[in-house]
PDB file of N, CA and C in Angstrom:
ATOM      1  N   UNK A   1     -31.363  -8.051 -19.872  1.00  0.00           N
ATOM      2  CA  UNK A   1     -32.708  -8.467 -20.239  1.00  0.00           C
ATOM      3  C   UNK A   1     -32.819  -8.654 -21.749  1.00  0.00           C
ATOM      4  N   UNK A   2     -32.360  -7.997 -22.283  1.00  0.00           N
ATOM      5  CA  UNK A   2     -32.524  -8.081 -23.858  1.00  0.00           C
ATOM      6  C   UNK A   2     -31.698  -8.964 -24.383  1.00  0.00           C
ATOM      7  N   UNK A   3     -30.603  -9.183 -23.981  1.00  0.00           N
ATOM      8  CA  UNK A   3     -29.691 -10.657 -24.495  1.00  0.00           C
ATOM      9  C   UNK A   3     -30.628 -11.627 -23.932  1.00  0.00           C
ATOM     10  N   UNK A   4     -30.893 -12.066 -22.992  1.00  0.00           N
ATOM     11  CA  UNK A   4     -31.861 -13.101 -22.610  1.00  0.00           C
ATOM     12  C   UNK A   4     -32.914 -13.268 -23.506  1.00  0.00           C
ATOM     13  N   UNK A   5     -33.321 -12.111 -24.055  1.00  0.00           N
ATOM     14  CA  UNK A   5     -34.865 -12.516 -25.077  1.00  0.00           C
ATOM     15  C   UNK A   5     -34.128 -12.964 -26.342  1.00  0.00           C
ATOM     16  N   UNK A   6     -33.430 -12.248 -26.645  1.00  0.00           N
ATOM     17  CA  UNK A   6     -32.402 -12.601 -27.372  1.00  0.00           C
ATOM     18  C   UNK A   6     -32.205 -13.934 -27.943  1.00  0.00           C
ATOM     19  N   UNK A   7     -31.542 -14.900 -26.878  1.00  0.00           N
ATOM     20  CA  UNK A   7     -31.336 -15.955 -26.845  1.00  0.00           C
ATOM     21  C   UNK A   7     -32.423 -16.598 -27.041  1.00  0.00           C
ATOM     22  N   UNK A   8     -33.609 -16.788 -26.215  1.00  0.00           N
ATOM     23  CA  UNK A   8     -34.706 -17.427 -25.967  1.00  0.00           C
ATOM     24  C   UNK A   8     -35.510 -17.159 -27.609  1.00  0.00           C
ATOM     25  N   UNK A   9     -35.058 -16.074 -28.317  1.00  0.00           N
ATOM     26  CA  UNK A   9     -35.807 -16.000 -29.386  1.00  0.00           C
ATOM     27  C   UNK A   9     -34.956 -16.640 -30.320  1.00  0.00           C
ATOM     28  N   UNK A  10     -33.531 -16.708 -30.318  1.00  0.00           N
ATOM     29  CA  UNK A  10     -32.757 -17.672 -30.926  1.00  0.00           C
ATOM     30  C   UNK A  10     -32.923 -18.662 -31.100  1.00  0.00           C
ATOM     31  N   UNK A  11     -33.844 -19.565 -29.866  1.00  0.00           N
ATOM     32  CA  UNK A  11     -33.581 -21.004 -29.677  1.00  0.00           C
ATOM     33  C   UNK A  11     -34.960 -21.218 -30.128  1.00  0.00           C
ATOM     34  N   UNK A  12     -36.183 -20.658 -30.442  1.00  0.00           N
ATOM     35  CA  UNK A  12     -37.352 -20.658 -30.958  1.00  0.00           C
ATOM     36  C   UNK A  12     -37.094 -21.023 -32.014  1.00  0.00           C
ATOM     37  N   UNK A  13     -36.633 -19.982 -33.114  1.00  0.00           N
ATOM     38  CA  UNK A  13     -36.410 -19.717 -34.122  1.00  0.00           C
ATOM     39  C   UNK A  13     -35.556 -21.645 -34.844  1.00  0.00           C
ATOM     40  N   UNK A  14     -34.364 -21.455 -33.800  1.00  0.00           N
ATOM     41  CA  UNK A  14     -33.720 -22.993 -34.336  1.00  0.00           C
ATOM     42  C   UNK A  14     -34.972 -23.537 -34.158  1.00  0.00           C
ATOM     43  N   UNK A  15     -35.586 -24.329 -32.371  1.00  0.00           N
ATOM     44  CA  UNK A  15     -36.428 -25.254 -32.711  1.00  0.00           C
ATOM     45  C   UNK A  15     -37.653 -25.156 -34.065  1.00  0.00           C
ATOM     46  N   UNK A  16     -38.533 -24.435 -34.494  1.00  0.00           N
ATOM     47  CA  UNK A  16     -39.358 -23.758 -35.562  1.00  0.00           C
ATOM     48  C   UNK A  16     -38.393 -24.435 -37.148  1.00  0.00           C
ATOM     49  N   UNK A  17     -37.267 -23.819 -36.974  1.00  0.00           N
ATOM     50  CA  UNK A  17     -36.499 -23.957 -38.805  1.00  0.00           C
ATOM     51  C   UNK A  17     -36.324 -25.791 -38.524  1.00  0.00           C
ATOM     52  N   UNK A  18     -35.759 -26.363 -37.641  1.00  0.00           N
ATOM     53  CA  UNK A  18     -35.401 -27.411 -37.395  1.00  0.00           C
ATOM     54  C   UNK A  18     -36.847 -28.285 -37.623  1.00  0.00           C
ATOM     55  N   UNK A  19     -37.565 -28.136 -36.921  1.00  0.00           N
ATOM     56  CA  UNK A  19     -38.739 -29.011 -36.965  1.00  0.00           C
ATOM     57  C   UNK A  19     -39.357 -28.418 -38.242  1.00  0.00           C
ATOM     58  N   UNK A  20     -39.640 -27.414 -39.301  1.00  0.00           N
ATOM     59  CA  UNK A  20     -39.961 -27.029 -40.537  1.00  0.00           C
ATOM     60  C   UNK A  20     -39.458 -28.514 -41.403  1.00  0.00           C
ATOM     61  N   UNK A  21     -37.916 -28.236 -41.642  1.00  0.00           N
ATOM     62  CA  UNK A  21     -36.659 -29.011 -42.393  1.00  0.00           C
ATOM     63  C   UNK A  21     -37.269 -31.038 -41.981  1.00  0.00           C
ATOM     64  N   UNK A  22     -37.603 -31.275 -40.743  1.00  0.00           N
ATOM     65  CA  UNK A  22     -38.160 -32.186 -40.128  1.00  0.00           C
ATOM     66  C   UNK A  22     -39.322 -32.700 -41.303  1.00  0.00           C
ATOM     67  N   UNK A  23     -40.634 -31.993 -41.096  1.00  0.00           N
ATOM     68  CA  UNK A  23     -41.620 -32.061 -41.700  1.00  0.00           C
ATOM     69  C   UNK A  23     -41.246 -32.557 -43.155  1.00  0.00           C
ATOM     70  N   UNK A  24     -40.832 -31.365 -43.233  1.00  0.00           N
ATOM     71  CA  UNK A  24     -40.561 -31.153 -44.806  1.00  0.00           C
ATOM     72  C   UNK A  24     -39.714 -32.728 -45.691  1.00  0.00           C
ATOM     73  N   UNK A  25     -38.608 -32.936 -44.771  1.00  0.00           N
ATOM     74  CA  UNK A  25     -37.862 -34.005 -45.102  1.00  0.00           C
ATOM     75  C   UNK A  25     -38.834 -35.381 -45.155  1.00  0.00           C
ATOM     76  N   UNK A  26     -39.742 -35.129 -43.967  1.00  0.00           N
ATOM     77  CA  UNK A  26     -41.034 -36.521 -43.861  1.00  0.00           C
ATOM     78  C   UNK A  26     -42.069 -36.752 -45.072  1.00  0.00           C
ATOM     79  N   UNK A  27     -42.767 -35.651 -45.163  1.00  0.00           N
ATOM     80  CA  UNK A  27     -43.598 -35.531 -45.926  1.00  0.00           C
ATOM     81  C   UNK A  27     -43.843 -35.118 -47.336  1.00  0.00           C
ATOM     82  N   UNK A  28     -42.527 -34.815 -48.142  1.00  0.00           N
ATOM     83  CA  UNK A  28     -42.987 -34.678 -49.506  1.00  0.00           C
ATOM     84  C   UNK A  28     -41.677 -36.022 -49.752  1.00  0.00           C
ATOM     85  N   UNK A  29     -41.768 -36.040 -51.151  1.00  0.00           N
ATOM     86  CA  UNK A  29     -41.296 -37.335 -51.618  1.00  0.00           C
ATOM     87  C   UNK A  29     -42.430 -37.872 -52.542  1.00  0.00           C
ATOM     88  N   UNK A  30     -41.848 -39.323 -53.186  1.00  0.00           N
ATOM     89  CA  UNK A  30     -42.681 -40.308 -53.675  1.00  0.00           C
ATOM     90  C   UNK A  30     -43.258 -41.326 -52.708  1.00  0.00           C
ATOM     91  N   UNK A  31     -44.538 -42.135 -52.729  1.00  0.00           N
ATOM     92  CA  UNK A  31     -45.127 -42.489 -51.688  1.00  0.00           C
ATOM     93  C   UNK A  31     -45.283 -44.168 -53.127  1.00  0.00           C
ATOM     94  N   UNK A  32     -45.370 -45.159 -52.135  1.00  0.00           N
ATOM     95  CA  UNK A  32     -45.933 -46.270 -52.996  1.00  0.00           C
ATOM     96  C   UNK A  32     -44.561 -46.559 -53.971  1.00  0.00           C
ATOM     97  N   UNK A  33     -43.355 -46.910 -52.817  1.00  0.00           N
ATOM     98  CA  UNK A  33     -42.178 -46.685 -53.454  1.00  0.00           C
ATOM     99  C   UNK A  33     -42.049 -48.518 -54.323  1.00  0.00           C
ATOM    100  N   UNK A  34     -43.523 -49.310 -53.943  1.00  0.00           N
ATOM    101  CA  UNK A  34     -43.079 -50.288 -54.606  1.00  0.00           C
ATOM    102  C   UNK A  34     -43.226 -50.283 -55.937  1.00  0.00           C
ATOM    103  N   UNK A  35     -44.557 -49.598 -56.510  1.00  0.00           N
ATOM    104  CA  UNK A  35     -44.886 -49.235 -57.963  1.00  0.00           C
ATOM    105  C   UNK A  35     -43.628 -49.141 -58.889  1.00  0.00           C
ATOM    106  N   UNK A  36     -42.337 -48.788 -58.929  1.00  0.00           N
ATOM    107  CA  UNK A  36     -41.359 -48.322 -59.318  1.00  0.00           C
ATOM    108  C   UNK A  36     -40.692 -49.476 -59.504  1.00  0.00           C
ATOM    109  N   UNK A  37     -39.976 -49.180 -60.521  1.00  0.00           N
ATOM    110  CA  UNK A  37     -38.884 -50.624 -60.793  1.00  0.00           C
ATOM    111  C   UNK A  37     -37.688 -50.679 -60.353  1.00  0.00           C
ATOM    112  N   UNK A  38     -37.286 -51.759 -60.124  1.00  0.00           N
ATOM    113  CA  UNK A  38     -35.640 -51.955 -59.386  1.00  0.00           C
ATOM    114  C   UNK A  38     -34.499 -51.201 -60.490  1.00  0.00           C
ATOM    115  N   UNK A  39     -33.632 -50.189 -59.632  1.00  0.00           N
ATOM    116  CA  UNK A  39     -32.826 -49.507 -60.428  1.00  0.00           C
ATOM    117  C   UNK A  39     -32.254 -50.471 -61.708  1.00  0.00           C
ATOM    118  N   UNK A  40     -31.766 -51.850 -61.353  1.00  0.00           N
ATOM    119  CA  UNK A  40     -31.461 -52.957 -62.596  1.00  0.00           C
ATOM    120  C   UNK A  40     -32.066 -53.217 -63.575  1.00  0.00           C
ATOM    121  N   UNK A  41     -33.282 -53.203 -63.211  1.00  0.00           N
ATOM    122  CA  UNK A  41     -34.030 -53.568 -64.358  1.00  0.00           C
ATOM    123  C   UNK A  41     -34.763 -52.229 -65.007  1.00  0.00           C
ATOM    124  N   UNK A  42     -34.792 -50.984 -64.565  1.00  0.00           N
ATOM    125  CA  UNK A  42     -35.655 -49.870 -65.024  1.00  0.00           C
ATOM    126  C   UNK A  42     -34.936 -49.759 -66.508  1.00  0.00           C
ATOM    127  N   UNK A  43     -36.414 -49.379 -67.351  1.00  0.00           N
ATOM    128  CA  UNK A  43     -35.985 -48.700 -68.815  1.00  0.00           C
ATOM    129  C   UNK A  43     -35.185 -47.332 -68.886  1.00  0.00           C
ATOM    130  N   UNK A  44     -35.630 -46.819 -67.795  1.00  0.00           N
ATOM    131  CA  UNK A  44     -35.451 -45.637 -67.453  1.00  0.00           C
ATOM    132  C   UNK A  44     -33.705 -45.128 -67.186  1.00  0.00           C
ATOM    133  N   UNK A  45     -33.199 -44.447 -68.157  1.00  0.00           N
ATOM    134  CA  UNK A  45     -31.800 -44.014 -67.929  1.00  0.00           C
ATOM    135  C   UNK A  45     -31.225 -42.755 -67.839  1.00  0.00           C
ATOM    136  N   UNK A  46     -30.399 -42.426 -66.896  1.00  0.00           N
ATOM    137  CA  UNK A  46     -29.920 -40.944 -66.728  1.00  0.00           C
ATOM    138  C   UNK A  46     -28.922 -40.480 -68.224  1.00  0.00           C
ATOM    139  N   UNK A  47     -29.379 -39.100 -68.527  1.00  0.00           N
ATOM    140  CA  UNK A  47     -28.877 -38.793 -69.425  1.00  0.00           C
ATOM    141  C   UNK A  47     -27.568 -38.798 -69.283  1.00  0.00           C
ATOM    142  N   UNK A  48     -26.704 -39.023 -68.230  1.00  0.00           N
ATOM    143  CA  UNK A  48     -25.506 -38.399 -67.795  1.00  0.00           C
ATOM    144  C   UNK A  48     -24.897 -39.670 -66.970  1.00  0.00           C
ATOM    145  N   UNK A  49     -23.758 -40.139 -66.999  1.00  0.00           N
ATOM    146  CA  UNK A  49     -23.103 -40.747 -66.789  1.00  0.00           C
ATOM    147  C   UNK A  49     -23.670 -40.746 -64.809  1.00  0.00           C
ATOM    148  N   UNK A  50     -24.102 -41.959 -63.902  1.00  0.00           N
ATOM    149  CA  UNK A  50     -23.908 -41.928 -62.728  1.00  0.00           C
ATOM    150  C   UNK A  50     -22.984 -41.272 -61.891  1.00  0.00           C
ATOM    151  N   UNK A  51     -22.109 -41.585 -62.042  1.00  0.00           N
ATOM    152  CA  UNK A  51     -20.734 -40.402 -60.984  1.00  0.00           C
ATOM    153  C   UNK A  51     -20.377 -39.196 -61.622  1.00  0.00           C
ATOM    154  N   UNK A  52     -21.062 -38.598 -62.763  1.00  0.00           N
ATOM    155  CA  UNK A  52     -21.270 -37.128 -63.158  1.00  0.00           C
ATOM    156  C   UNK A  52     -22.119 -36.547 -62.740  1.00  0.00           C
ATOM    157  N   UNK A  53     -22.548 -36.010 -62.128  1.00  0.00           N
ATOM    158  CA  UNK A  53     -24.137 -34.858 -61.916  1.00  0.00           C
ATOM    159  C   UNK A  53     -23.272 -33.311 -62.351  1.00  0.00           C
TER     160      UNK A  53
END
């Protein structure tokens, strides 16, 4: 009986973190992604070489 809740509380827990990570991935961000300029033409430059992070 207790491995069974066990489990069943396991698979809560995934669905819950999974659909959190879901949300989360949907809803924050930048919105009105046209406002922004094409990476080519932006003034805007990384301090750091592209294939360095």
């Amino acid at each position: 009986m207790k491995t069974l809740l066990l489990k069943i509380l396991g698979g809560v827990l995934a669905v819950l973190t999974a659909t959190g990570v879901g949300v989360y991935w949907f809803a924050t961000g930048p919105t009105n992604l046209g406002q922004y300029p094409p990476a080519s033409t932006s003034p805007y430059r990384l301090p750091y070489p592209a294939d360095k992070t």
